[in-house]
C-alpha atoms as a PDB file:
ATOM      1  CA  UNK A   1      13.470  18.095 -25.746  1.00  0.00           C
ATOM      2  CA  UNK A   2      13.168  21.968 -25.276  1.00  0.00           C
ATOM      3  CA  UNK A   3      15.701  21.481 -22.224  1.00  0.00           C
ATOM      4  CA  UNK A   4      17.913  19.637 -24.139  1.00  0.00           C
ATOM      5  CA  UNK A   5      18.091  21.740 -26.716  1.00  0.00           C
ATOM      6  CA  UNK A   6      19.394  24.747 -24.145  1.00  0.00           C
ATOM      7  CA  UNK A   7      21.427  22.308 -22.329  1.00  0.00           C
ATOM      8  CA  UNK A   8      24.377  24.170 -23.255  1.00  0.00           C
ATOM      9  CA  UNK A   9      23.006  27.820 -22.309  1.00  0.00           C
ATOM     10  CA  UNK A  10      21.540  26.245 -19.243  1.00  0.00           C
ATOM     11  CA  UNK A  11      24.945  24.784 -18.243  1.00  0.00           C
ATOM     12  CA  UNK A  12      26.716  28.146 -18.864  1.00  0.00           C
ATOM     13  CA  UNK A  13      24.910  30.318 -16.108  1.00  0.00           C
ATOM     14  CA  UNK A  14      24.119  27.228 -13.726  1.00  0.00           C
ATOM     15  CA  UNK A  15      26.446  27.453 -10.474  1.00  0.00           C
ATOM     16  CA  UNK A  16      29.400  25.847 -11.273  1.00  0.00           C
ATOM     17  CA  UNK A  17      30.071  22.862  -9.887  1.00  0.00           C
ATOM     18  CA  UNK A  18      32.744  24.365  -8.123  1.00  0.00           C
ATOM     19  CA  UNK A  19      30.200  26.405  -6.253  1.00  0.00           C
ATOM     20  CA  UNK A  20      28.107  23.498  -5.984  1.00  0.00           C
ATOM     21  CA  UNK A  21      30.592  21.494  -4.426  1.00  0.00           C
ATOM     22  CA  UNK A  22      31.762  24.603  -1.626  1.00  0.00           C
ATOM     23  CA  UNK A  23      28.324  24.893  -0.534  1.00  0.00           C
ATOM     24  CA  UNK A  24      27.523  21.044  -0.059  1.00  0.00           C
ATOM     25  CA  UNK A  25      30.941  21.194   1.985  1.00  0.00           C
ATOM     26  CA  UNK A  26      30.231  24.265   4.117  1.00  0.00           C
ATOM     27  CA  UNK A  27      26.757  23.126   4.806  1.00  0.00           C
ATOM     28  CA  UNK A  28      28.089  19.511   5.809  1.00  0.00           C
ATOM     29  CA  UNK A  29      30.629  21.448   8.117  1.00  0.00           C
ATOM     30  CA  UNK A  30      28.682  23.408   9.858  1.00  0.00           C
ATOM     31  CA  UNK A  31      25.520  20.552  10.030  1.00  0.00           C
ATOM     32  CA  UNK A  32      28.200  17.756  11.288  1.00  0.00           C
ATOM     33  CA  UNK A  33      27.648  15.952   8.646  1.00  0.00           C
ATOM     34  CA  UNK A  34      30.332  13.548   7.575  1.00  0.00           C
ATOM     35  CA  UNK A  35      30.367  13.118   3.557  1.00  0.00           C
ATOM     36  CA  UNK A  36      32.217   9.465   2.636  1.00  0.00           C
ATOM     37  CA  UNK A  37      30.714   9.511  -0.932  1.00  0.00           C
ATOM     38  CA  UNK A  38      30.262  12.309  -2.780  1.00  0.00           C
ATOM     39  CA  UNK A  39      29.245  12.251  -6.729  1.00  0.00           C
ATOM     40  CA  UNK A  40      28.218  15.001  -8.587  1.00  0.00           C
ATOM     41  CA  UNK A  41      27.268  16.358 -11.608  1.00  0.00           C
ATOM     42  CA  UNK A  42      25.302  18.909 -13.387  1.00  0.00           C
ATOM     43  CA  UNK A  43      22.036  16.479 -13.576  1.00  0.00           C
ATOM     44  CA  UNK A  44      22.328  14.242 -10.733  1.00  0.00           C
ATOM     45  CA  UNK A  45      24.240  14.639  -7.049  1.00  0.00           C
ATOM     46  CA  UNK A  46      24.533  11.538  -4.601  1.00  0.00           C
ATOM     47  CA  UNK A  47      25.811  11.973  -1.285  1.00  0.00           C
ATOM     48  CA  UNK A  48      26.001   9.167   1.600  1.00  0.00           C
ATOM     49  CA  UNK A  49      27.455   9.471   5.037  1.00  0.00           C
ATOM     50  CA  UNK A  50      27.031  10.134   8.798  1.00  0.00           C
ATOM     51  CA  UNK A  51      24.933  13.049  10.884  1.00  0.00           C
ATOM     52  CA  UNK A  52      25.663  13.263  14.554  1.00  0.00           C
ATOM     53  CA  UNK A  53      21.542  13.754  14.688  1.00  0.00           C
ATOM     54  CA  UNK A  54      18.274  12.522  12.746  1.00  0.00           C
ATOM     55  CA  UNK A  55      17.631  16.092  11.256  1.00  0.00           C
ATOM     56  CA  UNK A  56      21.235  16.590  10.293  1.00  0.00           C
ATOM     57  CA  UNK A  57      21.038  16.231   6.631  1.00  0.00           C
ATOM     58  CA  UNK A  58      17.875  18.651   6.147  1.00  0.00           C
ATOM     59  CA  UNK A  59      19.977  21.687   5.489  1.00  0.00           C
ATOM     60  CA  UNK A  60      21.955  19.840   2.848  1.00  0.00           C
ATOM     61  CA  UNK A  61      18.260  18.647   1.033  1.00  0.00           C
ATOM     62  CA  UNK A  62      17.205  21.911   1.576  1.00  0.00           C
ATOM     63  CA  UNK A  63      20.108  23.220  -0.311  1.00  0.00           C
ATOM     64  CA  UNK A  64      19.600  21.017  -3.103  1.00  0.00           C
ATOM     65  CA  UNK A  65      16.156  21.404  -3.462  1.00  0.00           C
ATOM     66  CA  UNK A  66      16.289  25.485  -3.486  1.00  0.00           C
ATOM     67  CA  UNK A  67      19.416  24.563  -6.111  1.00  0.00           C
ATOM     68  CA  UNK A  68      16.406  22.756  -8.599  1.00  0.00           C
ATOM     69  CA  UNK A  69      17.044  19.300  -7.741  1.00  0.00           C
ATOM     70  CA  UNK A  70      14.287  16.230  -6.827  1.00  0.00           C
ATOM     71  CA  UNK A  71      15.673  15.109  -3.535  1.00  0.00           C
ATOM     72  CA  UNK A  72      15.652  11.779  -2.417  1.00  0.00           C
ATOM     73  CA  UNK A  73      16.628  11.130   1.494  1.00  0.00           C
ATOM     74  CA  UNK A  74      17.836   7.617   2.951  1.00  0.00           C
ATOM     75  CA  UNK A  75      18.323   7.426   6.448  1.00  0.00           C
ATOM     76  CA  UNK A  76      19.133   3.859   8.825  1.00  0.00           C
ATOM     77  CA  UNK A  77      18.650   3.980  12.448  1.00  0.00           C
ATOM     78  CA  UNK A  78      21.164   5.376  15.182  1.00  0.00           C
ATOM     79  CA  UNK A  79      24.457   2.860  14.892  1.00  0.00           C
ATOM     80  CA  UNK A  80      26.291   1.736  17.875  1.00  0.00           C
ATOM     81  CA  UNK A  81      28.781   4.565  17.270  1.00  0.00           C
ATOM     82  CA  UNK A  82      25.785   7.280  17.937  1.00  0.00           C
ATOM     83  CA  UNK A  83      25.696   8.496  14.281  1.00  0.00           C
ATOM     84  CA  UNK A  84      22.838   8.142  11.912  1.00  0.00           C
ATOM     85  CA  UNK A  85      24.150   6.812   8.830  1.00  0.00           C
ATOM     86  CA  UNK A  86      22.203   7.974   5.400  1.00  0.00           C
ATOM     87  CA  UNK A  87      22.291   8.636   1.163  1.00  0.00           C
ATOM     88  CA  UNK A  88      20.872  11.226  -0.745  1.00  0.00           C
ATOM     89  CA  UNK A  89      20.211  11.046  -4.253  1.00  0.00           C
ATOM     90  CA  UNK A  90      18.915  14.435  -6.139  1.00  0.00           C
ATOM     91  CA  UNK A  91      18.410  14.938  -9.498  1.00  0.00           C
ATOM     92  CA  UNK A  92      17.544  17.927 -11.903  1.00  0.00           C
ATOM     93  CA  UNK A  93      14.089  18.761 -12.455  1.00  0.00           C
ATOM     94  CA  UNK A  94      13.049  18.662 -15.788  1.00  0.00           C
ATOM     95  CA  UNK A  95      10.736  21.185 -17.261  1.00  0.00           C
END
């Protein structure tokens, strides 16, 4: 209830989601990490696409776990097409 009742301080000097979004982009850039869904909002972020290698995602769930969010990572095995396809689902801690 407490962080509910600051929500709308708390949203006011969070990153903007602007911000958020550049730095999930740049990190995906320079990772080769291929994005195909991206949602996002101030409590919950879900990404799912392709990494050219197994660890590709970790600076993205790094990211979003320095950034206060519970990270969830999905990944499948190597497809015929030599990419490893995965999701990631975050969400906001809650104090």
């Amino acid at each position: 209830r407490t962080v509910e009742a600051h929500r709308p301080f708390l949203n006011h000097v969070a990153p903007s989601l602007t911000e958020t979004l550049t730095s999930i982009t740049g990190i995906s850039r320079k990772s080769s990490v291929r994005i195909q869904l991206l949602t996002l909002d101030r409590r919950r972020i879900v990404l799912a696409g392709t990494a050219r290698q197994w660890n590709g995602c970790d600076d993205l769930t790094g990211y979003l776990r320095q950034a206060g969010y519970a990270v969830k990572l999905d990944r499948k095995d190597v497809g015929t097409d030599g990419v490893v396809p995965f999701s990631i689902t975050s969400e906001q801690h809650h104090e």
